[in-house]
Protein backbone atom coordinates (compact mmCIF):
# COMPACT_ATOMS: atom_id res chain seq x y z
CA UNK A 1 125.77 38.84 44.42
CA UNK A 2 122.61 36.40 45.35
CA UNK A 3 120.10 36.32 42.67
CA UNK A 4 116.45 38.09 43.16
CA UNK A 5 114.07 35.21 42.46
CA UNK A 6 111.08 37.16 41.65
CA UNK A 7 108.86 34.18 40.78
CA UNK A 8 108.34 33.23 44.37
CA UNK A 9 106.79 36.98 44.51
CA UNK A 10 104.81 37.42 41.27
CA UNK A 11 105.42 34.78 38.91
CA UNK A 12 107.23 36.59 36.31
CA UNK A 13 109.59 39.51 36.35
CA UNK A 14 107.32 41.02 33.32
CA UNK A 15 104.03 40.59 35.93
CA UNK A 16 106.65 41.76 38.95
CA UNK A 17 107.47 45.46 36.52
CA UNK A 18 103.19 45.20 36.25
CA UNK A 19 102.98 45.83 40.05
CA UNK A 20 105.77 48.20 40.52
CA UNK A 21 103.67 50.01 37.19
CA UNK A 22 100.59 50.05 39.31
CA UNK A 23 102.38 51.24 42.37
CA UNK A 24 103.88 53.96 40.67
CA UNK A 25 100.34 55.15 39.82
CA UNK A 26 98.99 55.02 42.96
CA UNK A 27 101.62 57.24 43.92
CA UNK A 28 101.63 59.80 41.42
CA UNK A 29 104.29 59.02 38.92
CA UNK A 30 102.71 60.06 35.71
CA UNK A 31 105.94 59.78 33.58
CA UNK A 32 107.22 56.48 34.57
CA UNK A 33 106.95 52.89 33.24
CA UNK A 34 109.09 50.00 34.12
CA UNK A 35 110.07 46.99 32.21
CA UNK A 36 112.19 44.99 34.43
CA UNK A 37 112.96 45.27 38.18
CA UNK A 38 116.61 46.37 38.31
CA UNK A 39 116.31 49.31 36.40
CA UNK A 40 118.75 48.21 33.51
CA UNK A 41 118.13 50.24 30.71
CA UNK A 42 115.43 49.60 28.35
CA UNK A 43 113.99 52.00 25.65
CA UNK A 44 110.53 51.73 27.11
CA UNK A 45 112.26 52.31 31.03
CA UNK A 46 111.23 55.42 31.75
CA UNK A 47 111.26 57.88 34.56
CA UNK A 48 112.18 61.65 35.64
CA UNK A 49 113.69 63.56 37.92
CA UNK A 50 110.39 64.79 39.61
CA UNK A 51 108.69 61.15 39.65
CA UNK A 52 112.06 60.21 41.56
CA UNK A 53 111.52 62.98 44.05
CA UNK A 54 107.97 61.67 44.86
CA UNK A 55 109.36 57.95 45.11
CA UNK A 56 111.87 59.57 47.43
CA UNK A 57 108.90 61.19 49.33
CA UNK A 58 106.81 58.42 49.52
CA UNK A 59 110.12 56.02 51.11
CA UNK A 60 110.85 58.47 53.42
CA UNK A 61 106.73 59.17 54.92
CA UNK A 62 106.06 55.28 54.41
CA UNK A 63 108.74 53.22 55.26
CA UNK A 64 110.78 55.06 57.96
CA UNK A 65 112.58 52.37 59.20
CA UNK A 66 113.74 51.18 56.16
CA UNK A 67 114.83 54.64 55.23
CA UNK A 68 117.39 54.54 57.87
CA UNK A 69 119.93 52.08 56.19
CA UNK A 70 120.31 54.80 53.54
CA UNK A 71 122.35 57.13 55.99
CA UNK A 72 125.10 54.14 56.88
CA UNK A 73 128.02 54.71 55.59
CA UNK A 74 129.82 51.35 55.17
CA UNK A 75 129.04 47.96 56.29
CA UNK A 76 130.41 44.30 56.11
CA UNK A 77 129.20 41.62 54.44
CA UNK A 78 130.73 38.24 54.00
CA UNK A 79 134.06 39.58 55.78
CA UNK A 80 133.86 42.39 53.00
CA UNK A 81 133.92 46.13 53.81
CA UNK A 82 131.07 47.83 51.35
CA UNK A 83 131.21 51.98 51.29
CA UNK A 84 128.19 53.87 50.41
CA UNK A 85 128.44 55.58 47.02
CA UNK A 86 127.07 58.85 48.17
CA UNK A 87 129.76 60.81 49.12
CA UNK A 88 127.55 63.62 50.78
CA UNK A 89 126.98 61.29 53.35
CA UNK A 90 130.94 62.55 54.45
CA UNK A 91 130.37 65.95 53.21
CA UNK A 92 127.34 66.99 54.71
CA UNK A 93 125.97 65.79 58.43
CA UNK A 94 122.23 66.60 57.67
CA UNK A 95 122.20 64.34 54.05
CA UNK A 96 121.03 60.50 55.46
CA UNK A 97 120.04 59.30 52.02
CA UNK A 98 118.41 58.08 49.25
CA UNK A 99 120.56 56.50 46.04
CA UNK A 100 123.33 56.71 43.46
CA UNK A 101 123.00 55.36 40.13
CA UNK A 102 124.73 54.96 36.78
CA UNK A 103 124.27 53.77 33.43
CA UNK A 104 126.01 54.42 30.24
CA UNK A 105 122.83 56.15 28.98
CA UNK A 106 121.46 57.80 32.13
CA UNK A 107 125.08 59.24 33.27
CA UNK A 108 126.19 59.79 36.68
CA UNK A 109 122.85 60.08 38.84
CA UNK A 110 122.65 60.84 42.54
CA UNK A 111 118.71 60.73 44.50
CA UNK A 112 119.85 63.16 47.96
CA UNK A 113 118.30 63.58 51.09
CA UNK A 114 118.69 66.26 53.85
CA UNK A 115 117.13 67.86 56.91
CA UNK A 116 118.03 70.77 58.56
CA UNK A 117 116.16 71.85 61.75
CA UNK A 118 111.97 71.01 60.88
CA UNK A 119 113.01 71.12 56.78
CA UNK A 120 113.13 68.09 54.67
CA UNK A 121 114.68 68.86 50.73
CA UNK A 122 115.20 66.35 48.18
CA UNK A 123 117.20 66.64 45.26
CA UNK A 124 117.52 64.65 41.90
CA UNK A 125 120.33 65.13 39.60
CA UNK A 126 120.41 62.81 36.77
CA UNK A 127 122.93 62.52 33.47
CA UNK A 128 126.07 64.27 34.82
CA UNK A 129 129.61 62.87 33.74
CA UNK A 130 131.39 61.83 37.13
CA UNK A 131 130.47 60.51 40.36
CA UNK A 132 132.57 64.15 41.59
CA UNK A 133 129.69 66.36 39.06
CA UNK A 134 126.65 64.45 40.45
CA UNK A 135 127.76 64.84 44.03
CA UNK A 136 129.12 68.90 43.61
CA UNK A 137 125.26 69.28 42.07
CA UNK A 138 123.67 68.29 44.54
CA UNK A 139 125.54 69.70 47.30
CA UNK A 140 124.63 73.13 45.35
CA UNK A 141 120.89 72.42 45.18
CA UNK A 142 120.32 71.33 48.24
CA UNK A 143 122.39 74.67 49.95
CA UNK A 144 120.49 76.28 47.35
CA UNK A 145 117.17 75.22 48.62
CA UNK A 146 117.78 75.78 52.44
CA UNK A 147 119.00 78.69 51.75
CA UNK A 148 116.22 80.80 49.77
CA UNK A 149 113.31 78.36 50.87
CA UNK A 150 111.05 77.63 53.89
CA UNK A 151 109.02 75.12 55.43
CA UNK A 152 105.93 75.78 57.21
CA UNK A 153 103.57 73.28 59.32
CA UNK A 154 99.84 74.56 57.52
CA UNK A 155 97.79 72.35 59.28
CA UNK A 156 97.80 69.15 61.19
CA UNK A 157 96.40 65.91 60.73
CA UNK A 158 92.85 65.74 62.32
CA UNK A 159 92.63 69.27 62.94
CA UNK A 160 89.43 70.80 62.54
CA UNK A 161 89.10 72.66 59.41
CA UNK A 162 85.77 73.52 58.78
CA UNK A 163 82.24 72.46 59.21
CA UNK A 164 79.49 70.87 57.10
CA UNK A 165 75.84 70.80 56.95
CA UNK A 166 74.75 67.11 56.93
CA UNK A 167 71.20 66.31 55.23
CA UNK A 168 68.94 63.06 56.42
CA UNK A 169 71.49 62.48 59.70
CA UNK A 170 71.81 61.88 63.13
CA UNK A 171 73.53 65.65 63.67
CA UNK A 172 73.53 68.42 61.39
CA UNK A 173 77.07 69.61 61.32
CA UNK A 174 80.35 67.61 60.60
CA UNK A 175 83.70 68.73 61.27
CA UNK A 176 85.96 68.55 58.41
CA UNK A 177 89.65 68.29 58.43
CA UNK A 178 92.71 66.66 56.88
CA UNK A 179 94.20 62.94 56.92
CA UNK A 180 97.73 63.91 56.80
CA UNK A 181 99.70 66.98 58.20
CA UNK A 182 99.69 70.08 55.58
CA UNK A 183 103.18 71.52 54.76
CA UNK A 184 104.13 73.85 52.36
CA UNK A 185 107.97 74.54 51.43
CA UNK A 186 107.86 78.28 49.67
CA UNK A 187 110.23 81.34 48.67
CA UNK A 188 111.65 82.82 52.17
CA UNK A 189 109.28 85.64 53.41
CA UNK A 190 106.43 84.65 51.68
CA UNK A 191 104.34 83.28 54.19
CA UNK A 192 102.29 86.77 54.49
CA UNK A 193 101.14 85.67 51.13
CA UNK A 194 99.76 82.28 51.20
CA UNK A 195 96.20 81.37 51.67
CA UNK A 196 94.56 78.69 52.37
CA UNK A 197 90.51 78.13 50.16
CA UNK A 198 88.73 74.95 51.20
CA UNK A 199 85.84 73.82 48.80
CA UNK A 200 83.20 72.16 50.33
CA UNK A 201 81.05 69.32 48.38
CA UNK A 202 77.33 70.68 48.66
CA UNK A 203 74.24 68.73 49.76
CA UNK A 204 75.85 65.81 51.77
CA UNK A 205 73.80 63.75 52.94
CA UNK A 206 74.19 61.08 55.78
CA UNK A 207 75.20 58.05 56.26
CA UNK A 208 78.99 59.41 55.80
CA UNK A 209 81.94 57.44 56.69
CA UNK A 210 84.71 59.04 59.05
CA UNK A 211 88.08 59.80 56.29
CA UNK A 212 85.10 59.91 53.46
CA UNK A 213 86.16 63.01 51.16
CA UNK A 214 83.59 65.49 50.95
CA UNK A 215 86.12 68.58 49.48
CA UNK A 216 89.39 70.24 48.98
CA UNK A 217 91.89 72.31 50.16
CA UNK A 218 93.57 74.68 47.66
CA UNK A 219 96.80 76.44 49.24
CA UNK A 220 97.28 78.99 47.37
CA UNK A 221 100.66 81.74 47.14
CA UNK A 222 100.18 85.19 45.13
CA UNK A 223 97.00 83.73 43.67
CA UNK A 224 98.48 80.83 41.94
CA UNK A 225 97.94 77.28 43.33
CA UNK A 226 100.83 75.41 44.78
CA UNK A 227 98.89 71.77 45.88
CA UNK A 228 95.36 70.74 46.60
CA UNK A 229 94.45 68.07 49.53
CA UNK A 230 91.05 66.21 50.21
CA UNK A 231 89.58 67.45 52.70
CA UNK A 232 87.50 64.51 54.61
CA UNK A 233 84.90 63.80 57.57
CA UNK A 234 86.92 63.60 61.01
CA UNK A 235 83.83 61.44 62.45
CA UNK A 236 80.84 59.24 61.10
CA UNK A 237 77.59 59.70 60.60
CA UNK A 238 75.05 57.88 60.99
CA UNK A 239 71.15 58.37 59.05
CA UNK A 240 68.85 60.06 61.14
CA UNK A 241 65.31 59.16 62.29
CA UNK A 242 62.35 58.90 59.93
CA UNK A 243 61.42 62.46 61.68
CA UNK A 244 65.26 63.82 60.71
CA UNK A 245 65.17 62.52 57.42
CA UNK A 246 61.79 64.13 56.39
CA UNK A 247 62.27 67.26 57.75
CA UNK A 248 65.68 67.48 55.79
CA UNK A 249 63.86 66.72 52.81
CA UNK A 250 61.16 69.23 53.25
CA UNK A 251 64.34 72.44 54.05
CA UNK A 252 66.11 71.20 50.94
CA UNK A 253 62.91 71.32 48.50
CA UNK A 254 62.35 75.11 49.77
CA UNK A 255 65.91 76.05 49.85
């Protein structure tokens, strides 16, 4: 197997784990710190199931055609015929991914990936005792999940959400709206009861840039909140003339 010579890419494997730290932030990963870069086990390693899943999410929205290689199920290298691990790749013709994995003190652990009709599920089983236990898991979650779950499209990207009033600029109303599509995977038959509360910042005032956050959207399902998203400007604006601007001022010191 060719060596990774991570010097040419940050110097040190030590400031190469640094990056992948900081990436794992950006993304969300609040329980996760790595020491080294093949994920040999270390007692300050550290990961879970659900920062998996979002790594998973985050490979499959960002780097699509990458993503792709994890659905082939053999290929040949040096004259060699290499199988892929995952066995639900076989089983299963809507599973095209992600990763098996095992380690004498993680277990048997299996990262899966299907999509059935408009409905993406992922599924992360870690610690079982056989590459036949982490496959039979998953093949139950994920059945599991399409089967008592549902995804719904809430909103698209750009869409126009709702409107702001703009202080000091050159228009007084600014559509807001979102930077990504909204979907929300829930119980089947609950759609009735989700709703959607968007909280607007108050007193903008111009110049705003367009994708500048300026609120949130709170989807909510029998009153409890399942995710919030930033709710942003779809369109620029610029400051307003001297005439704008002090008029503004004048509404805002009697409102």
């Amino acid at each position: 197997m060719p060596v990774l010579r991570l010097p040419s890419i940050a110097g040190s494997e030590k400031t190469f784990a640094d990056y992948m730290n900081q990436y794992a932030v950006s993304l969300g990963m609040v329980d996760t710190h790595f020491v080294n870069s093949t994920g040999w086990p270390d007692k300050k390693h550290l990961t879970t199931a659900k920062d998996i899943a979002t790594l998973a999410m985050a490979l499959i929205r960002e780097f699509p055609e990458h993503y792709k290689l994890y659905a082939q199920k053999q290929y040949t290298f040096n004259g060699i015929k290499q199988y892929n691990r995952n066995k639900l790749l076989w089983r299963d013709d809507s599973v095209d991914g992600i990763k098996t994995g095992h380690t004498e003190s993680a277990g048997f652990c299996l990262v899966t990936s299907a999509k059935r009709d408009e409905m993406r599920l992922i599924a992360v089983v870690l610690g079982t005792r056989s590459e036949k236990a982490r496959a039979s898991i998953s093949q139950s979650l994920l059945s599991y999940g399409f089967r008592f779950y549902e995804s719904n499209r809430l909103y698209g990207a750009g869409e126009g959400l709702n409107q702001a009033r703009i202080w000091k600029g050159e228009m007084e109303n600014l559509n807001l709206g979102l930077l990504e599509d909204l979907n929300v995977t829930i119980p089947r038959g609950q759609y009735k009861h989700l709703d959607a509360v968007m909280d607007v910042n108050k007193d903008i005032e111009a110049p705003v840039a367009k994708g500048q956050q300026l609120g949130m959207v709170r989807v909510m399902l029998n009153g409890e909140e399942l995710m919030t998203r930033p709710l942003v400007a779809l369109h620029a604006v610029a400051r307003g003339s001297f005439w704008q601007r002090t008029k503004d001022q004048i509404i805002q010191l009697f409102d």
